[in-house]
Protein backbone atom coordinates (compact mmCIF):
# COMPACT_ATOMS: atom_id res chain seq x y z
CA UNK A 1 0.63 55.60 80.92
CA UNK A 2 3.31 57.67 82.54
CA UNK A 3 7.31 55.72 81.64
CA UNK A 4 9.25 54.51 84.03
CA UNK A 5 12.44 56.49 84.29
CA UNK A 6 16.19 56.38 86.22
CA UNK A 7 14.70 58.10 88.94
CA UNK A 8 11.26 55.80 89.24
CA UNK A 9 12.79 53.04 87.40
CA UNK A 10 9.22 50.51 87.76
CA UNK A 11 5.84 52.31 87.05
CA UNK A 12 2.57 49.87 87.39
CA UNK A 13 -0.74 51.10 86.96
CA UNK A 14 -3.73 47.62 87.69
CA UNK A 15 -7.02 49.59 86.53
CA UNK A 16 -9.93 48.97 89.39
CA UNK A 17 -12.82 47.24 88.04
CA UNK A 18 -15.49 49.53 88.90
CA UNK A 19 -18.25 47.28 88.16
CA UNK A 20 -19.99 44.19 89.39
CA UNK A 21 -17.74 41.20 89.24
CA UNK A 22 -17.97 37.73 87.59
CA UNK A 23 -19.02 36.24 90.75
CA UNK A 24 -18.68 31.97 89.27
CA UNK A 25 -15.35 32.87 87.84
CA UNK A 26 -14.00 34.02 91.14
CA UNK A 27 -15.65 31.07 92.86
CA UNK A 28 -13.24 28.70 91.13
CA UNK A 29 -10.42 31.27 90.15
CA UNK A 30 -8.09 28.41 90.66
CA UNK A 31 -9.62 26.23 88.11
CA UNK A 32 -10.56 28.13 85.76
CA UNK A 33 -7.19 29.83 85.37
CA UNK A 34 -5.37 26.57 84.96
CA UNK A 35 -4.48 26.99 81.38
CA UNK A 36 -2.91 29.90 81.48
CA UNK A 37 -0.85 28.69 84.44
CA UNK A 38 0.35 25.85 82.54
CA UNK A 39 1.62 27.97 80.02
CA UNK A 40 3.46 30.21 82.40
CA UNK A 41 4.73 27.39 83.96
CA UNK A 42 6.38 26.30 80.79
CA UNK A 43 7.25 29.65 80.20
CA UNK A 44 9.19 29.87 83.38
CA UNK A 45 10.65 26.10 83.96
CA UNK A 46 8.88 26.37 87.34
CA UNK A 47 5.09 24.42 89.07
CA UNK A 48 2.67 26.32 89.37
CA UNK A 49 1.26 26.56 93.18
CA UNK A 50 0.32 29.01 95.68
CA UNK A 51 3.46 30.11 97.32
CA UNK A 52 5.44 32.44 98.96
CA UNK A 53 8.48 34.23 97.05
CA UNK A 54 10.74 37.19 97.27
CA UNK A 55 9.53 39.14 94.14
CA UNK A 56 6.10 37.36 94.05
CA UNK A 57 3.42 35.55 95.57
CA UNK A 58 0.25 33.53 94.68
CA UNK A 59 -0.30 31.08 91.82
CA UNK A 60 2.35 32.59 89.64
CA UNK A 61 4.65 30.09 90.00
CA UNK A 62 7.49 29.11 92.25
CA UNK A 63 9.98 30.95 91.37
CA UNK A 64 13.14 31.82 94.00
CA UNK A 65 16.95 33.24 93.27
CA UNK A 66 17.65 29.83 92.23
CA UNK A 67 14.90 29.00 90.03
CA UNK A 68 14.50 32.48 87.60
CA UNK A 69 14.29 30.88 83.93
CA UNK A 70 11.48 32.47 83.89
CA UNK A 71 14.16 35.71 83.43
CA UNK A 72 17.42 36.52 81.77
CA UNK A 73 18.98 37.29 85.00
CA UNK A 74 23.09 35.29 85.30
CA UNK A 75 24.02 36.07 81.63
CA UNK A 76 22.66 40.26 81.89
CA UNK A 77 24.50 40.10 85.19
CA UNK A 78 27.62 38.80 83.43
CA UNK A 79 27.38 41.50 80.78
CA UNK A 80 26.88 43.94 82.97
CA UNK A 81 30.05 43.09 85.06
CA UNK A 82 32.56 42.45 81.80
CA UNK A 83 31.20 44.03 78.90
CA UNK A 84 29.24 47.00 80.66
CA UNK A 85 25.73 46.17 78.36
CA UNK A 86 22.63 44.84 78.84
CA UNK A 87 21.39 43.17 75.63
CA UNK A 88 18.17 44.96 74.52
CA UNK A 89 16.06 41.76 73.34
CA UNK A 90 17.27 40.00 77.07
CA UNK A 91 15.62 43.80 78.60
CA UNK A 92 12.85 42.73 76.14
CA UNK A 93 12.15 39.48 77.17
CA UNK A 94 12.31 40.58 80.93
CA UNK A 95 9.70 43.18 80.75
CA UNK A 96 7.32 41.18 78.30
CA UNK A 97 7.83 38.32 81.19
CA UNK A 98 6.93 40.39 83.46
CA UNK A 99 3.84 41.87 82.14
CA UNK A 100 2.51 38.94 81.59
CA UNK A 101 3.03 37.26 85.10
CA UNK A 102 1.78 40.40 86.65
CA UNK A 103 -1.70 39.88 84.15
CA UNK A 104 -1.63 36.68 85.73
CA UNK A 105 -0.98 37.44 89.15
CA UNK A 106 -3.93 40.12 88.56
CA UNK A 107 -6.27 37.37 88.00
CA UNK A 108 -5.11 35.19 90.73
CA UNK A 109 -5.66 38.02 93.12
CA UNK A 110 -9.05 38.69 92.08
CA UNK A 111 -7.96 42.59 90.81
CA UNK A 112 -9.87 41.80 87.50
CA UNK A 113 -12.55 39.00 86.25
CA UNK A 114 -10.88 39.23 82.65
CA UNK A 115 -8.76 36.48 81.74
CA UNK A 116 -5.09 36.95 81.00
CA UNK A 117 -3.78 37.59 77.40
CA UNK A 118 -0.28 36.22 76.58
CA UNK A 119 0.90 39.91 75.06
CA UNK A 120 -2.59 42.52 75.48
CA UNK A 121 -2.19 44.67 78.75
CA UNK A 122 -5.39 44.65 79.52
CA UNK A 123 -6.10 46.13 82.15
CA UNK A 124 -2.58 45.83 84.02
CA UNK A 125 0.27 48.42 83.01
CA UNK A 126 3.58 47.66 83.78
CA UNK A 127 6.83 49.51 82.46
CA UNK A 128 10.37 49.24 83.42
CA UNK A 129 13.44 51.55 82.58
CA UNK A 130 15.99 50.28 80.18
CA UNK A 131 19.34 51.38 81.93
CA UNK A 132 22.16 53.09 80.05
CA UNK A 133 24.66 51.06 81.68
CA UNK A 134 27.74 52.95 81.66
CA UNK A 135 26.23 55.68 82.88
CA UNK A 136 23.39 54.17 85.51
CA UNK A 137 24.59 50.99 86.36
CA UNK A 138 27.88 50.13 88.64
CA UNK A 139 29.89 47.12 86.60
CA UNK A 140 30.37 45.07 89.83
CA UNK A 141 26.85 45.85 91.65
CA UNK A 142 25.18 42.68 90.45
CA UNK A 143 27.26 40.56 92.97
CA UNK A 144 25.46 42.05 95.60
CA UNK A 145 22.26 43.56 95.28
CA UNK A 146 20.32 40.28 95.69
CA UNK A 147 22.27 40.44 99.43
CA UNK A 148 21.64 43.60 99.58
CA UNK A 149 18.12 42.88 99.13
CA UNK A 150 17.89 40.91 101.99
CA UNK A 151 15.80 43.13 104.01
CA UNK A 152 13.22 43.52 101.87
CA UNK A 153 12.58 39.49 101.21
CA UNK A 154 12.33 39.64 105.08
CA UNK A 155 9.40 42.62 104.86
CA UNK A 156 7.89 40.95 102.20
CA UNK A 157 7.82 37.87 103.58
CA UNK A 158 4.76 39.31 105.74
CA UNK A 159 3.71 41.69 103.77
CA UNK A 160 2.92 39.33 101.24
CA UNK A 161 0.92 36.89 103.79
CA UNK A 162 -0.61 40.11 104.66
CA UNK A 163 -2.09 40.41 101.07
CA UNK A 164 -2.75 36.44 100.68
CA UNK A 165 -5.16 37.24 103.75
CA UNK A 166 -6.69 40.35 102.06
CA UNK A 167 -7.18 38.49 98.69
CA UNK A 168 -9.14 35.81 100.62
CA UNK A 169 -11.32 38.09 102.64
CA UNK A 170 -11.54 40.07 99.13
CA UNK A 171 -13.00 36.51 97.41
CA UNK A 172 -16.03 36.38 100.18
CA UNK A 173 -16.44 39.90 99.19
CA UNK A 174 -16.68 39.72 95.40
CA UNK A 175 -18.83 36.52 96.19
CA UNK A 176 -21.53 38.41 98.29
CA UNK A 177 -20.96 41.98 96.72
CA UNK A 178 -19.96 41.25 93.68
CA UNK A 179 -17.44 44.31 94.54
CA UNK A 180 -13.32 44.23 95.83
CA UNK A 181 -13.43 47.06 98.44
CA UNK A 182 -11.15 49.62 97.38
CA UNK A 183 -8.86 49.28 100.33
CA UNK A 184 -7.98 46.30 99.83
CA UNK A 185 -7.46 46.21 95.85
CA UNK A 186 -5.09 49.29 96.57
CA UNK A 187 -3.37 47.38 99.41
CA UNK A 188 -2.93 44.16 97.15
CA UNK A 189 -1.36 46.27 94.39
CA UNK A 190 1.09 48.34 96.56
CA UNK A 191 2.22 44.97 97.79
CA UNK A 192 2.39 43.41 94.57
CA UNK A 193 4.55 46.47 93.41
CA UNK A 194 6.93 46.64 96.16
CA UNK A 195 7.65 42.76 95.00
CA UNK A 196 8.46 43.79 91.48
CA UNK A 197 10.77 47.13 93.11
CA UNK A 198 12.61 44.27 94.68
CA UNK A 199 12.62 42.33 91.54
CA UNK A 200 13.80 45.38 88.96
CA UNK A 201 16.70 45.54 91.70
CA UNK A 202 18.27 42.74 92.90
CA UNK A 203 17.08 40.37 89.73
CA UNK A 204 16.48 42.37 87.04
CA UNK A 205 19.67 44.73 87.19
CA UNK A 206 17.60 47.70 85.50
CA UNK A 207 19.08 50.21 88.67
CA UNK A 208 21.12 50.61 90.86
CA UNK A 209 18.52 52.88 92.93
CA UNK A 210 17.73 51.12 96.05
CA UNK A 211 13.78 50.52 96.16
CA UNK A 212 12.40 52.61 99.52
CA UNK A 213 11.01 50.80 102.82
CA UNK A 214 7.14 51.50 101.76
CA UNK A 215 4.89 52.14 99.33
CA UNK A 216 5.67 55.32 98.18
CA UNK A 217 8.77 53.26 95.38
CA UNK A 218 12.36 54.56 95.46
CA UNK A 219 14.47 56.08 98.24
């Protein structure tokens, strides 16, 4: 898998399942996946719902600016700001977080019949740039960037009801085809990606590089 870097600091690859689908699985997705929600609900501090959020969507949790246990966001912030560092096990736990809640999020949006591992990949390949702070990262940016951030939530904020509504009309799909149209998978995942851009930005504090206005990643 190609590494994220400074200049594309989030790289995810979600490998399309070119085969015929588990069609009774993705009849009762939601139920079947409860276990593994539970535990990423514990994980995160957070229920477990289908919901709307800035850096994510579906049942992954409700997580907001206010609610991120799930992440080691205040106290990286804080080093960040006064000691210019960002702890390497907190960068650790971040990433390995977020792997796993995009395996889940996979499997919520019907992108793969497998069920989610709490540390394999999978299928789902996620990396994220540890920053050399003194050199990539400006002390007092992470007072700002989640308000700087604000017109992305607002993009997303559609774009990700867009996707909820592809996901659905991708369930009938997989139901009667057994197949997710291509289209739509690679609609789902540009979506889902944009969310974690936002996410590496304004939460994560991995850059300072302002994530771009479509699909294509970074400005």
């Amino acid at each position: 898998m190609e590494r994220a870097t400074s200049e594309k600091p989030t790289k995810l690859t979600i490998e399309y399942p070119d085969r015929q689908l588990d069609r009774f699985t993705t009849f009762f997705r939601p139920i079947v996946a409860i276990p593994i929600l539970i535990v990423l609900g514990t994980l995160s501090g957070a229920p477990v719902f289908w919901e709307s959020a800035p850096w994510g969507w579906g049942w992954i949790g409700q997580w907001d600016w206010q609610n991120a246990a799930a992440f080691v966001v205040v106290p990286t912030a804080l080093m960040i700001i006064f000691r210019k560092k960002y702890p390497r096990w907190w960068f650790d736990w971040n990433i390995n977080m977020a792997k796993f809640v995009a395996r889940v999020f996979s499997y919520m949006a019907l992108l793969t019949d497998t069920y989610p591992s709490t540390d394999d990949e999978q299928g789902v390949h996620l990396d994220l740039h540890y920053p050399e702070v003194s050199e990539e990262l400006t002390s007092w940016m992470p007072l700002i960037k989640w308000f700087l951030a604000i017109p992305h939530y607002i993009i997303l904020f559609f774009l990700n009801i867009a996707a909820t509504m592809v996901v659905i009309i991708a369930w009938f799909a997989i139901l009667f085809t057994g197949r997710y149209p291509r289209g739509m998978f690679d609609f789902v995942v540009n979506v889902y990606h944009w969310n974690l851009r936002v996410l590496a930005y304004a939460f994560l504090l991995i850059t300072d590089k302002y994530p771009a206005f479509d699909f294509s990643g970074w400005e």
